[in-house]
C-alpha atoms as a PDB file:
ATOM      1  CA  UNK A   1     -14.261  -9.647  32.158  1.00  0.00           C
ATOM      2  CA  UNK A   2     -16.740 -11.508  30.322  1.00  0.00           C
ATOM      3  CA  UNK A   3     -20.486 -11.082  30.008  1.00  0.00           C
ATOM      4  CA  UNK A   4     -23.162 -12.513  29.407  1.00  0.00           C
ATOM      5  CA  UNK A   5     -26.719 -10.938  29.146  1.00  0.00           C
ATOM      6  CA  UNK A   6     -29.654 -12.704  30.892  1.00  0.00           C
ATOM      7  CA  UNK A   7     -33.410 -13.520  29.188  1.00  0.00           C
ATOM      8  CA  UNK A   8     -34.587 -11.062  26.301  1.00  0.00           C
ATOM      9  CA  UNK A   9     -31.547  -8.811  26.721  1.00  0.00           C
ATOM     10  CA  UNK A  10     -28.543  -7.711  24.429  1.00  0.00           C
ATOM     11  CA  UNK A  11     -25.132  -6.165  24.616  1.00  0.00           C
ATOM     12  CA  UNK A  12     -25.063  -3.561  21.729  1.00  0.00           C
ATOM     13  CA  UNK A  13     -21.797  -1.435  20.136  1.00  0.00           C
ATOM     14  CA  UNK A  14     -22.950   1.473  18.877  1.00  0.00           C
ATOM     15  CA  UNK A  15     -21.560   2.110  14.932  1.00  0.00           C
ATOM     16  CA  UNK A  16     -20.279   5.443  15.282  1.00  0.00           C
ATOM     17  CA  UNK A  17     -21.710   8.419  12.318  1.00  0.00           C
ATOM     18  CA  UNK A  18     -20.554  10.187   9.891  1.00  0.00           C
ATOM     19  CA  UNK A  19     -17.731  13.001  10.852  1.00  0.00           C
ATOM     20  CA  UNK A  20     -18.585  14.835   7.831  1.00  0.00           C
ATOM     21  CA  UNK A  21     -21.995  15.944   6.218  1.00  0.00           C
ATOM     22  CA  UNK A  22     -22.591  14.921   2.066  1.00  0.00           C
ATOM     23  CA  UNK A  23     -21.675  18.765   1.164  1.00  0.00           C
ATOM     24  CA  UNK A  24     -18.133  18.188   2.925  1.00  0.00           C
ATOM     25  CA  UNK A  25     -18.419  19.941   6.163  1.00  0.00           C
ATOM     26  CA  UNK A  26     -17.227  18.605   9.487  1.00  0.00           C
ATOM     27  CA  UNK A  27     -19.661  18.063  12.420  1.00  0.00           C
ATOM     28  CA  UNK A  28     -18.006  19.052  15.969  1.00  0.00           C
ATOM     29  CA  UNK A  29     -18.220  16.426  18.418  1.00  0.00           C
ATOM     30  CA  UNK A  30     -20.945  18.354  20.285  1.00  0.00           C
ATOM     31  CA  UNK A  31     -23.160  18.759  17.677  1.00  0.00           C
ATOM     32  CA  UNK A  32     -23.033  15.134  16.509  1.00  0.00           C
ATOM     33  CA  UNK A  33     -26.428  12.833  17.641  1.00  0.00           C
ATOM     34  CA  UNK A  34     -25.701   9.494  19.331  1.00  0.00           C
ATOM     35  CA  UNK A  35     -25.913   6.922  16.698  1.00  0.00           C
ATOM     36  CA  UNK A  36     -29.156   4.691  16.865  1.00  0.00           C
ATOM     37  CA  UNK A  37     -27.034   1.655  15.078  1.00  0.00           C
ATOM     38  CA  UNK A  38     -24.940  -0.745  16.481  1.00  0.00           C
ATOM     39  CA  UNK A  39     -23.779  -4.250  16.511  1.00  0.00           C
ATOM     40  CA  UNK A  40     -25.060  -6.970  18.813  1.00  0.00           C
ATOM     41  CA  UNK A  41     -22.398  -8.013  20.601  1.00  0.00           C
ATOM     42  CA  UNK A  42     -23.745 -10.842  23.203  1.00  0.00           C
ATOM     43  CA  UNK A  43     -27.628 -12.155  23.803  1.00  0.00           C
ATOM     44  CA  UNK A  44     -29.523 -13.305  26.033  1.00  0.00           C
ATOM     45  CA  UNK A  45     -31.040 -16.948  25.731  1.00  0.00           C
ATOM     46  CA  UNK A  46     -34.497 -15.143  25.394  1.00  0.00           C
ATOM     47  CA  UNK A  47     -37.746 -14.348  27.537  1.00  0.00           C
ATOM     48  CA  UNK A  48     -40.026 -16.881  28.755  1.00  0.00           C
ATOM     49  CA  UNK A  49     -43.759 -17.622  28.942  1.00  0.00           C
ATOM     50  CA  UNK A  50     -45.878 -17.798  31.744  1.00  0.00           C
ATOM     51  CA  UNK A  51     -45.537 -21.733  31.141  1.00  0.00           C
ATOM     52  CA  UNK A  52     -42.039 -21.221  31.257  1.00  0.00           C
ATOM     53  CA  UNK A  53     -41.644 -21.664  27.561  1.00  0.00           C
ATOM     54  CA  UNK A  54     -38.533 -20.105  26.077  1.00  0.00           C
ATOM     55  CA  UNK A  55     -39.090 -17.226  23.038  1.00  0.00           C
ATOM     56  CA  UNK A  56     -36.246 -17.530  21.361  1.00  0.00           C
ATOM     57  CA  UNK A  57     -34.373 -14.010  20.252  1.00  0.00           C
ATOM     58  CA  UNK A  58     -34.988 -12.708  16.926  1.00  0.00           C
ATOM     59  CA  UNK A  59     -31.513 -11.255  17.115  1.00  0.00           C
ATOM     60  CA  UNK A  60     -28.059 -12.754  17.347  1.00  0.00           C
ATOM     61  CA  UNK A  61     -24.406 -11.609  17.880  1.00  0.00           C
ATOM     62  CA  UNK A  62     -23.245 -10.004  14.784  1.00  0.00           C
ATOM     63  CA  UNK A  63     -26.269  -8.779  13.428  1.00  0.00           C
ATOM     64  CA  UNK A  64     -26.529  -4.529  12.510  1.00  0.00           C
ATOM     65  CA  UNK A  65     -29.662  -3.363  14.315  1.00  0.00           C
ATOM     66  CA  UNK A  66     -31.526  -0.308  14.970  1.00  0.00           C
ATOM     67  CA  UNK A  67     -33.068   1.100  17.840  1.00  0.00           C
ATOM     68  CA  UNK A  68     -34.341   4.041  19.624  1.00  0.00           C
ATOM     69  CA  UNK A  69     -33.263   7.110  20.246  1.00  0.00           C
ATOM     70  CA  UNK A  70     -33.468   6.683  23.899  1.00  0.00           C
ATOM     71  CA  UNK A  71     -33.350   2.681  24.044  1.00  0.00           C
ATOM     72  CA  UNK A  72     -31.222   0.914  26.346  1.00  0.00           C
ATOM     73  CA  UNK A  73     -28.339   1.631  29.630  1.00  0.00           C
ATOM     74  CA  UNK A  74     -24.763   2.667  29.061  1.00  0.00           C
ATOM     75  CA  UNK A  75     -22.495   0.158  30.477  1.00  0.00           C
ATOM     76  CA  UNK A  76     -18.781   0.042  30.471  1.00  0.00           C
ATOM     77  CA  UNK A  77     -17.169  -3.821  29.768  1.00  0.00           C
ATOM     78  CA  UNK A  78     -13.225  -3.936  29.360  1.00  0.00           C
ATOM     79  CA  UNK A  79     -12.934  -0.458  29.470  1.00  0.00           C
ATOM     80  CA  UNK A  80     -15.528  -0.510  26.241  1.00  0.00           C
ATOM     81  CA  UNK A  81     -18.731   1.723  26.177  1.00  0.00           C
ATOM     82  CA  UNK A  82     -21.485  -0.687  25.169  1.00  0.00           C
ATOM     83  CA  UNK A  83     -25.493  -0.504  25.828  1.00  0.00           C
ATOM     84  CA  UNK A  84     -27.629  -3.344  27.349  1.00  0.00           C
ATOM     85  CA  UNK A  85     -31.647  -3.140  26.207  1.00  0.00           C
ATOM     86  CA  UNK A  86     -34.239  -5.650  25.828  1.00  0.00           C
ATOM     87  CA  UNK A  87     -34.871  -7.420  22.818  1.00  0.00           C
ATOM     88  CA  UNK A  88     -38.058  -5.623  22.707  1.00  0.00           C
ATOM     89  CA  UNK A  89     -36.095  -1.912  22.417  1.00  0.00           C
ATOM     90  CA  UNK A  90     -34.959  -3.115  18.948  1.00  0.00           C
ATOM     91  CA  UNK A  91     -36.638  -1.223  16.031  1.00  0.00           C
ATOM     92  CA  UNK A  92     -35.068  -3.685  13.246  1.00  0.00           C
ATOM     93  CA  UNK A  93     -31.913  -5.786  12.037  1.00  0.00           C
ATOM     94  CA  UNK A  94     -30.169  -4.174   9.252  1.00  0.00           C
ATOM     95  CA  UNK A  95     -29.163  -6.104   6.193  1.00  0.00           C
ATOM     96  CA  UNK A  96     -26.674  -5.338   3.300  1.00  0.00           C
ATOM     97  CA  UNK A  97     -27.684  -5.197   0.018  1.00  0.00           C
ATOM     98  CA  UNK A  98     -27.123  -9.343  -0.957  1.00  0.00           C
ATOM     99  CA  UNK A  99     -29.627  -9.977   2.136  1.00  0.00           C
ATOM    100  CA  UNK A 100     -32.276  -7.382   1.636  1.00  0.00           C
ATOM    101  CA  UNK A 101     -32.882  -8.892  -2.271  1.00  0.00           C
ATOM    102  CA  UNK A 102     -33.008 -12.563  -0.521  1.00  0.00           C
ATOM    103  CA  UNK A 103     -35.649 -11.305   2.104  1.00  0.00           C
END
């Protein structure tokens, strides 16, 4: 099944954390937080004005984002577990290293 988000919403994987802390030991599964990164998977064509101007997203599939703690709906898509937020729930795009010095 495909999908496709509608207006200012996106279609997020979450980037799963580390199993192990710096000193070595290994976090149980219960313990662990759910991770506030993930992956954009599919966007919306954005939100609109009352003039019925399109905003264009700041995001786009690919990109590394972060976002709240609490931000967004569990959804299931081929069997995947995936989030769907708004645009708006989106604290920040991630970049690597080569980016960040660009920016």
């Amino acid at each position: 099944m495909a999908f496709k988000p509608l207006h200012d919403r996106v279609l997020v994987r979450r980037i799963e954390g580390e199993d192990k802390t710096k000193g070595g030991l290994i976090i149980p599964d219960s313990a662990k937080e759910k991770p506030a990164e993930g992956i954009v998977v599919a966007c919306g064509e954005g939100a609109r004005k009352d003039s019925g101007e399109l905003i264009e997203m700041a995001v786009s599939a690919g990109d590394k984002i972060l976002f709240g703690k609490w931000s967004g709906t569990e959804v299931t898509v081929n069997g995947e577990e995936l989030l769907i937020m708004k645009e708006s729930d989106i604290l920040g795009i991630i970049l690597d290293d080569a980016a960040a010095k660009a920016a």
